[in-house]
Protein backbone atom coordinates (compact mmCIF):
# COMPACT_ATOMS: atom_id res chain seq x y z
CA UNK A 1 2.57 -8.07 14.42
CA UNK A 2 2.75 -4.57 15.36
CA UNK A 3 -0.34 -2.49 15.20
CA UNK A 4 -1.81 0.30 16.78
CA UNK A 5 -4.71 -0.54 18.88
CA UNK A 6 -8.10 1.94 18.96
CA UNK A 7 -10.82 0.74 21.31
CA UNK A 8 -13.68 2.34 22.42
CA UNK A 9 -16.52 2.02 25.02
CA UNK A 10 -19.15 0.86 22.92
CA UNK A 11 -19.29 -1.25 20.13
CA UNK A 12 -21.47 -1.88 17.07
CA UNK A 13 -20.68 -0.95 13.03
CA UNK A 14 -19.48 2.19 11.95
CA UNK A 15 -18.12 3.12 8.28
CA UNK A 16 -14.63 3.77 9.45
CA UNK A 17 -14.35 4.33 5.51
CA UNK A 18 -15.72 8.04 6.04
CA UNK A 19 -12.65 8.61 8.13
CA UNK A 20 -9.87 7.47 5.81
CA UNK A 21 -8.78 11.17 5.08
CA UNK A 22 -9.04 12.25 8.74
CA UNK A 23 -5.93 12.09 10.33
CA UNK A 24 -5.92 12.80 14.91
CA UNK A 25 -7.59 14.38 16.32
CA UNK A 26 -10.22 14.61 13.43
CA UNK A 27 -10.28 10.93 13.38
CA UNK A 28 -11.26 11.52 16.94
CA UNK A 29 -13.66 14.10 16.77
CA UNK A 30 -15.42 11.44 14.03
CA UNK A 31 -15.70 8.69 16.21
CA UNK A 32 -16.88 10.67 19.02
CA UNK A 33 -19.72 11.73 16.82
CA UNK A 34 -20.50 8.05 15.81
CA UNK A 35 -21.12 7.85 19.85
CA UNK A 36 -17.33 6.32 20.51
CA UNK A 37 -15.04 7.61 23.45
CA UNK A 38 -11.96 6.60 22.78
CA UNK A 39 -10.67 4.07 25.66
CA UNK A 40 -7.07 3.85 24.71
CA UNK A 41 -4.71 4.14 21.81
CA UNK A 42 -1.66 1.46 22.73
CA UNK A 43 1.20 -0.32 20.88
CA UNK A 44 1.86 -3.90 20.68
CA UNK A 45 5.70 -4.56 18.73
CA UNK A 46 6.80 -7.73 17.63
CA UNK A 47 10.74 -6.27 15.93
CA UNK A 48 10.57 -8.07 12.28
CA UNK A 49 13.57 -7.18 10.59
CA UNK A 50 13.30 -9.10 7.42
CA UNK A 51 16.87 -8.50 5.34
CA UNK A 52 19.57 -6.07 5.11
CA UNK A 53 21.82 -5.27 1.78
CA UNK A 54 24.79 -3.06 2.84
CA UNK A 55 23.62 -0.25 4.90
CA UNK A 56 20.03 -0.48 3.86
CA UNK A 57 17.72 -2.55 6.18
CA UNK A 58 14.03 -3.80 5.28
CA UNK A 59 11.93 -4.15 8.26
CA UNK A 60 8.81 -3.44 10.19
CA UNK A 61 8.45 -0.06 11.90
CA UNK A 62 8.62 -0.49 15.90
CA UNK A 63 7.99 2.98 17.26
CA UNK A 64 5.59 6.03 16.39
CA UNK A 65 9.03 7.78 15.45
CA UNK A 66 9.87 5.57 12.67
CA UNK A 67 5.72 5.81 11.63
CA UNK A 68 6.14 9.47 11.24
CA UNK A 69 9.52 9.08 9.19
CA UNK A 70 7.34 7.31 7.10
CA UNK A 71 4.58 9.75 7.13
CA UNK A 72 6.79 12.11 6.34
CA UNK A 73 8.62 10.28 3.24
CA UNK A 74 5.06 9.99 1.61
CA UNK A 75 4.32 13.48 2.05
CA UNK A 76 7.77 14.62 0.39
CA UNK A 77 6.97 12.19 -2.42
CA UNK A 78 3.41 12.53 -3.31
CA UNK A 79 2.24 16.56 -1.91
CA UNK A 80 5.97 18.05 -3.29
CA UNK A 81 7.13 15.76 -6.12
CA UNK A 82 3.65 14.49 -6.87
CA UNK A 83 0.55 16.31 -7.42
CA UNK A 84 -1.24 15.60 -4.17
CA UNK A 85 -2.54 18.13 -2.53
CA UNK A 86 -2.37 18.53 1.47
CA UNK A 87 -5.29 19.14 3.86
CA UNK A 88 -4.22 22.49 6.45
CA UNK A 89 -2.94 19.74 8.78
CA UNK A 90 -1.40 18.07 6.60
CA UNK A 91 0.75 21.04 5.25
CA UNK A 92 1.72 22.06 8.85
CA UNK A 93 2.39 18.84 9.84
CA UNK A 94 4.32 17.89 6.08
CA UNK A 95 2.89 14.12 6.99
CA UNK A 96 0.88 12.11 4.89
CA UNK A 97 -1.26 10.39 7.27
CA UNK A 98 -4.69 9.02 7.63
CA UNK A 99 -6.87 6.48 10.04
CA UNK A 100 -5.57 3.84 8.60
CA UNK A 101 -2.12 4.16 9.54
CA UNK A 102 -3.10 3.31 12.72
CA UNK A 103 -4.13 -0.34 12.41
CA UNK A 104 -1.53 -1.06 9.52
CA UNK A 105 1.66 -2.37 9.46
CA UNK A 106 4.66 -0.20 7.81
CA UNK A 107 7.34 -2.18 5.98
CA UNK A 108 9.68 0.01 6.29
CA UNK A 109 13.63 0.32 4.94
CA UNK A 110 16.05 2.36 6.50
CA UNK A 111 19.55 3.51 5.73
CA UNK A 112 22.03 2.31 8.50
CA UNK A 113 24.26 4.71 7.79
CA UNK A 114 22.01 7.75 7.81
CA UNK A 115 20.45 9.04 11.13
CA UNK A 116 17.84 11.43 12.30
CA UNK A 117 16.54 13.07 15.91
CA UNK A 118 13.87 11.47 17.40
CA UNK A 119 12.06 14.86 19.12
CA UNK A 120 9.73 11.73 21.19
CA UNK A 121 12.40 9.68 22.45
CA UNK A 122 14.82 12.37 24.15
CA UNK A 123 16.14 13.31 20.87
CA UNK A 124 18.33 9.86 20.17
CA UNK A 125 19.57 9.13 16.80
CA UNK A 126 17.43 7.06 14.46
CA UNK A 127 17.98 5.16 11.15
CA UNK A 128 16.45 7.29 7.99
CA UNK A 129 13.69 5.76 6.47
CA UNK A 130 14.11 5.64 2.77
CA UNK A 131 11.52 3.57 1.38
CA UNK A 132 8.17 2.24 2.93
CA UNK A 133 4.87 0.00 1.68
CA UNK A 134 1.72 0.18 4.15
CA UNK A 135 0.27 -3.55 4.52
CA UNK A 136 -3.41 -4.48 5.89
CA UNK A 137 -3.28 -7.85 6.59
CA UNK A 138 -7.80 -9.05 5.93
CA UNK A 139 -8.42 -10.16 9.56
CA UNK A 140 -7.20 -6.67 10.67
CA UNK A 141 -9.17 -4.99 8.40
CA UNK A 142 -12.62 -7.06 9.07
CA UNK A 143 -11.74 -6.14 12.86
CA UNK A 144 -12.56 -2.32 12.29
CA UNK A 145 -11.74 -0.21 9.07
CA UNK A 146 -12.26 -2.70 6.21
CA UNK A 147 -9.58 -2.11 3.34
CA UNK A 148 -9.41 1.30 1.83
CA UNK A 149 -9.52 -0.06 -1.67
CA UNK A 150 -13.27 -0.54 -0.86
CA UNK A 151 -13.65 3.25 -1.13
CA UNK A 152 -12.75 3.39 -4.85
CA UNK A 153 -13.83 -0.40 -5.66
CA UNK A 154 -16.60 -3.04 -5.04
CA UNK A 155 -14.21 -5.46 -3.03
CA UNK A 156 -17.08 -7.07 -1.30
CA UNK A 157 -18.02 -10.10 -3.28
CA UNK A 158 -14.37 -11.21 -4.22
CA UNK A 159 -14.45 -11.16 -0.23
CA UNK A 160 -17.47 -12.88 0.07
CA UNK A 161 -16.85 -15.45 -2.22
CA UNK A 162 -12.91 -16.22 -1.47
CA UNK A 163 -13.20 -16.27 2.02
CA UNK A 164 -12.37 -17.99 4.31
CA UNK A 165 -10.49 -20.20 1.98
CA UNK A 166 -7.88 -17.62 0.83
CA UNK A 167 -6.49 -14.68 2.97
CA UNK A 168 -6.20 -11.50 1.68
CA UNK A 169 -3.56 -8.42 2.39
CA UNK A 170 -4.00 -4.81 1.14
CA UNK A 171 -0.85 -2.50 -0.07
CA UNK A 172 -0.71 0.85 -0.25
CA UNK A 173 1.23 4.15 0.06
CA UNK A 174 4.61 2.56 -1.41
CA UNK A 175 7.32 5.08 -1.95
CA UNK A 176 10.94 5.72 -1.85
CA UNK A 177 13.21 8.46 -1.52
CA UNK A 178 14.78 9.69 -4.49
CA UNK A 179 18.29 9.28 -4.19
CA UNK A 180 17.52 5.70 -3.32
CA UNK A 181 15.15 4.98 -6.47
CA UNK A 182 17.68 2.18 -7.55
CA UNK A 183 17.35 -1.17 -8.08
CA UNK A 184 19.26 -2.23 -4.55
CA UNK A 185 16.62 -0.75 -2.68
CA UNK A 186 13.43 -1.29 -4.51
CA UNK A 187 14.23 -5.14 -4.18
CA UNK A 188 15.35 -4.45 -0.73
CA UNK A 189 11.51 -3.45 -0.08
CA UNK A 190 10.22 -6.13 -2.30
CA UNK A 191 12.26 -8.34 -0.20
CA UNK A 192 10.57 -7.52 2.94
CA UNK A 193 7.19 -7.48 1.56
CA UNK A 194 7.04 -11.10 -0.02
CA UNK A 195 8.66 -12.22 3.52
CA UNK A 196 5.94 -11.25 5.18
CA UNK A 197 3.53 -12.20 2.53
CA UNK A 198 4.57 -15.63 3.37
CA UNK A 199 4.97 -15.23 7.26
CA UNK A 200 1.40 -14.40 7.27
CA UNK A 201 0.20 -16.89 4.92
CA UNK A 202 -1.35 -14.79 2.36
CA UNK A 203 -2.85 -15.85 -0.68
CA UNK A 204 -4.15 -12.79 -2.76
CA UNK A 205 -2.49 -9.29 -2.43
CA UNK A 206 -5.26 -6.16 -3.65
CA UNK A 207 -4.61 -2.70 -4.12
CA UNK A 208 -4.82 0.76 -6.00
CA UNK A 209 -1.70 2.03 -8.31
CA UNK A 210 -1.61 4.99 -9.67
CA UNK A 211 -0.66 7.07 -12.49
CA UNK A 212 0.34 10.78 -12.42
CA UNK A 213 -2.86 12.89 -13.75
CA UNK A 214 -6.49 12.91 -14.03
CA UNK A 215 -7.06 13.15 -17.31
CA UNK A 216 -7.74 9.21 -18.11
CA UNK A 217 -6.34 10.28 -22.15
CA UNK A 218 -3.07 10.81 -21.24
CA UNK A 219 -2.75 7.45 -20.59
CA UNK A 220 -5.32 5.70 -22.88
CA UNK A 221 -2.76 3.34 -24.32
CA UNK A 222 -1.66 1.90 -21.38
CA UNK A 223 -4.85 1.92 -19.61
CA UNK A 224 -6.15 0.35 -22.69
CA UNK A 225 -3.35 -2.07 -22.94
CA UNK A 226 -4.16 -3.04 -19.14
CA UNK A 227 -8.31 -3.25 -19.91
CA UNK A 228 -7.59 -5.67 -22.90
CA UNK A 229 -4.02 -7.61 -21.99
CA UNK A 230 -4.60 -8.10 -17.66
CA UNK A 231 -8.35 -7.68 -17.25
CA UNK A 232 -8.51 -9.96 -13.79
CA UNK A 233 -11.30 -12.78 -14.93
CA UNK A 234 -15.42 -12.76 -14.12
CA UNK A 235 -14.27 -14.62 -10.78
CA UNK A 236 -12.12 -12.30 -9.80
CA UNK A 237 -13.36 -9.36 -11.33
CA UNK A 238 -13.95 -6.21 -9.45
CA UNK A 239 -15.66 -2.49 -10.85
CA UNK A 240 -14.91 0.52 -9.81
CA UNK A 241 -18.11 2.33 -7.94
CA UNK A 242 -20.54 4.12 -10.45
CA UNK A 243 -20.23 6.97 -9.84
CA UNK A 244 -16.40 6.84 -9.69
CA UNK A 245 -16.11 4.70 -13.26
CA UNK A 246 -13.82 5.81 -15.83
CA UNK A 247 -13.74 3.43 -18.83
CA UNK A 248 -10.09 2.09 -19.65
CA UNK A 249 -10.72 0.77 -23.10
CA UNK A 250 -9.92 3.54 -24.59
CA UNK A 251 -8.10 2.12 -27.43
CA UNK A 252 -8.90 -0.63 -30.01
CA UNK A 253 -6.39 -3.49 -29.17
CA UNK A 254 -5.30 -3.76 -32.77
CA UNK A 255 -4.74 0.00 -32.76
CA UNK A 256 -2.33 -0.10 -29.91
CA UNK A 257 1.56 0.10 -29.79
CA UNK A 258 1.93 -2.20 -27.17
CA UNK A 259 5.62 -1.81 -26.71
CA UNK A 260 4.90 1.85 -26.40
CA UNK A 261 2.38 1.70 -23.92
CA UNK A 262 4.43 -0.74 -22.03
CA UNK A 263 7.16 1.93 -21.72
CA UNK A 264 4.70 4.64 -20.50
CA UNK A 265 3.54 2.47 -17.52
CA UNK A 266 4.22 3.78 -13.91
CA UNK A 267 7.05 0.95 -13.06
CA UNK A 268 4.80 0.03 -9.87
CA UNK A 269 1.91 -1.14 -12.18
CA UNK A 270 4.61 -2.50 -14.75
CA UNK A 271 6.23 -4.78 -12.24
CA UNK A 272 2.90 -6.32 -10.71
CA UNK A 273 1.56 -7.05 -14.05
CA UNK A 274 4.75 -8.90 -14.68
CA UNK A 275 4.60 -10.53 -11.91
CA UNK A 276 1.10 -12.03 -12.89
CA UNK A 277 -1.69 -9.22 -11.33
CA UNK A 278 -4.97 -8.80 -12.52
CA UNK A 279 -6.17 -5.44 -12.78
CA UNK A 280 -10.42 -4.41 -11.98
CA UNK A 281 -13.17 -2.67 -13.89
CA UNK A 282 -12.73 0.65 -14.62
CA UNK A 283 -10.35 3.46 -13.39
CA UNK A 284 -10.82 6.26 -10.70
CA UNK A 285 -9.72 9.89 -10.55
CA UNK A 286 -8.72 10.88 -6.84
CA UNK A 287 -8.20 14.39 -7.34
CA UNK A 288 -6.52 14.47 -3.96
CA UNK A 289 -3.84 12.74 -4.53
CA UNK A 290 -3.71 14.18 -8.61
CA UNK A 291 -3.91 10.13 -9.85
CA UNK A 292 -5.28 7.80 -11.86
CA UNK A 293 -5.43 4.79 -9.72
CA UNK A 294 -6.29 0.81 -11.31
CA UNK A 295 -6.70 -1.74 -8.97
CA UNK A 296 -4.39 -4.25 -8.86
CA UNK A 297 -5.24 -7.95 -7.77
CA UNK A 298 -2.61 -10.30 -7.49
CA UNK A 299 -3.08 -14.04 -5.90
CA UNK A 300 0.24 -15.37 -5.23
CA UNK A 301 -0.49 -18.93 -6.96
CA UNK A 302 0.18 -16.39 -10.58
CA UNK A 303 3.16 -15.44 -9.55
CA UNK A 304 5.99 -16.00 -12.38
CA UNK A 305 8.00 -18.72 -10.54
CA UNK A 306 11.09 -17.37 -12.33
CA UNK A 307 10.77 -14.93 -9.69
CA UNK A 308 11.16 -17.51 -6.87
CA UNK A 309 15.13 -17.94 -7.56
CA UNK A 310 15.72 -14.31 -6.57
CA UNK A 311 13.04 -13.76 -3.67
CA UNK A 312 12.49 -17.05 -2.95
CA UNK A 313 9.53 -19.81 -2.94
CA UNK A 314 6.57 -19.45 -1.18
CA UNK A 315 6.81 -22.37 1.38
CA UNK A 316 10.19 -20.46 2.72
CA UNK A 317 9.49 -18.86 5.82
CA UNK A 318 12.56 -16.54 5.63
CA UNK A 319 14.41 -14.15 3.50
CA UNK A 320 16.91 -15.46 1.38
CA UNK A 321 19.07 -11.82 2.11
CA UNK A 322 18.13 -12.16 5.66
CA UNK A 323 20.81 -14.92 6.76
CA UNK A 324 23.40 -12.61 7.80
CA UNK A 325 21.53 -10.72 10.27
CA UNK A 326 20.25 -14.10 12.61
């Protein structure tokens, strides 16, 4: 596992939700004013490095270095190719970060081949990261933040009445570089994700996807398509909070060209629906980021087992692309 740390001199419940947009010393400042001195702010690494295809390598991030690589991919992809728009720090820094980078885990893959200067390690060479997904593994999150898909959605009582029996992971912030949007290193992530999916044991995977926009009709038919076609059932049915609601069924079924709305799907949301995801109650608009986001919910028992052949079953405890590199 390799997370960063925050502890503080006095305990008790804070809504370390409020401080999912604060990024340093903001995230600081917060906690301070919740009555929390920060005590120290420490890394624990455990090297994971779960497959490698050429020059491309899928793995966990060890140091703050590769973190901020990552930071920075996100912020190339959603603030300048994407709609998102950046906070003062944000801009100055050109990172996409936030408080919960600091107790996730970042899959990250990196081009062998390709290097960059690491300004915190005496300037030494480092692999490029080209592609990342941020996990929160549930024991993590019950251990300080929560998940930040409970900001958008009412996560609580698929929680409440799932657990303990079935451990659940958050993703989030998946992106790749575009020169590398190709279908060699989108598995390559993929790759590394269900590895750890089944290194940690986990059982249902939850989430926001987005699309591009905020206006919820220029994507009725597929939001409609997803509201009538992959509607997670009653049990595990989650809504979107009031006040954030947007109604996805938009469109009659029978007035919807299906193959059509299919093809207008952001591939992220396309994939996991193939793959056997749910999706919740309701859309959001997060004008921040300039999206639409659904939430996905995908236990692993739905999985397509056609799926299995290429990434492999879930009582493997290794990557099938991973062989070479033990």
């Amino acid at each position: 596992m390799a997370i960063w740390q925050i502890r503080t001199e006095r305990g008790g419940a804070v809504d370390y939700r409020s401080l999912k947009r604060f990024t340093g010393l903001a995230a600081l400042t917060a906690l301070k004013a919740h009555g929390r001195t920060l005590k120290s702010f420490e890394r624990q690494i455990e090297p994971k490095v779960y497959g490698r295809v050429g020059n491309l390598e899928v793995r966990l991030a060890r140091t703050r270095s590769e973190i901020r690589q990552a930071q920075r991919l996100r912020f190339q992809v959603f603030y300048e190719e994407m709609s998102a728009v950046p906070s003062r720090l944000a801009q100055f820094r050109r990172r996409d970060e936030d408080a919960y980078d600091a107790i996730c885990d970042h899959l990250i893959v990196v081009d062998l081949d390709q290097t960059t200067r690491s300004l915190r390690s005496g300037g030494d060479a480092i692999p490029k990261v080209i592609g990342t997904y941020r996990v929160l593994r549930q024991d993590v999150a019950e251990r300080g933040l929560g998940f930040y898909t409970a900001s958008e959605y009412n996560i609580a009582p698929l929680l409440k009445a799932r657990s303990p029996g079935l451990r659940f992971m958050e993703l989030g912030r998946s992106c790749v570089l575009a020169p590398y949007r190709n279908k060699r290193s989108v598995e390559l992530l993929w790759h590394g994700l269900w590895t750890y999916v089944r290194e940690h044991k986990i059982d249902v995977m939850i989430g926001c996807a987005s699309f591009t926009g905020v206006d919820v009709n220029e994507h009725a038919a597929a939001l409609s398509l997803l509201h009538h076609t992959a509607l997670a059932p009653p049990e595990w049915r989650c809504k979107a909070h009031p006040h954030l609601h947007r109604a996805m069924d938009i469109v009659a079924q029978d007035k919807i060209n299906a193959k059509a709305a299919m093809k207008s799907m952001p591939p992220l949301i396309k994939a996991y629906v193939r793959l056997g995801a749910y999706v919740g109650d309701g859309a959001v608009i997060d004008r921040q980021f300039g999206t639409t986001d659904v939430l996905i919910i995908m236990p692993v028992a739905n999985i397509d087992p056609r799926y299995f052949e290429h990434y492999g079953a879930p009582d493997e405890t290794t990557s099938r692309i991973a062989a070479a590199i033990y």
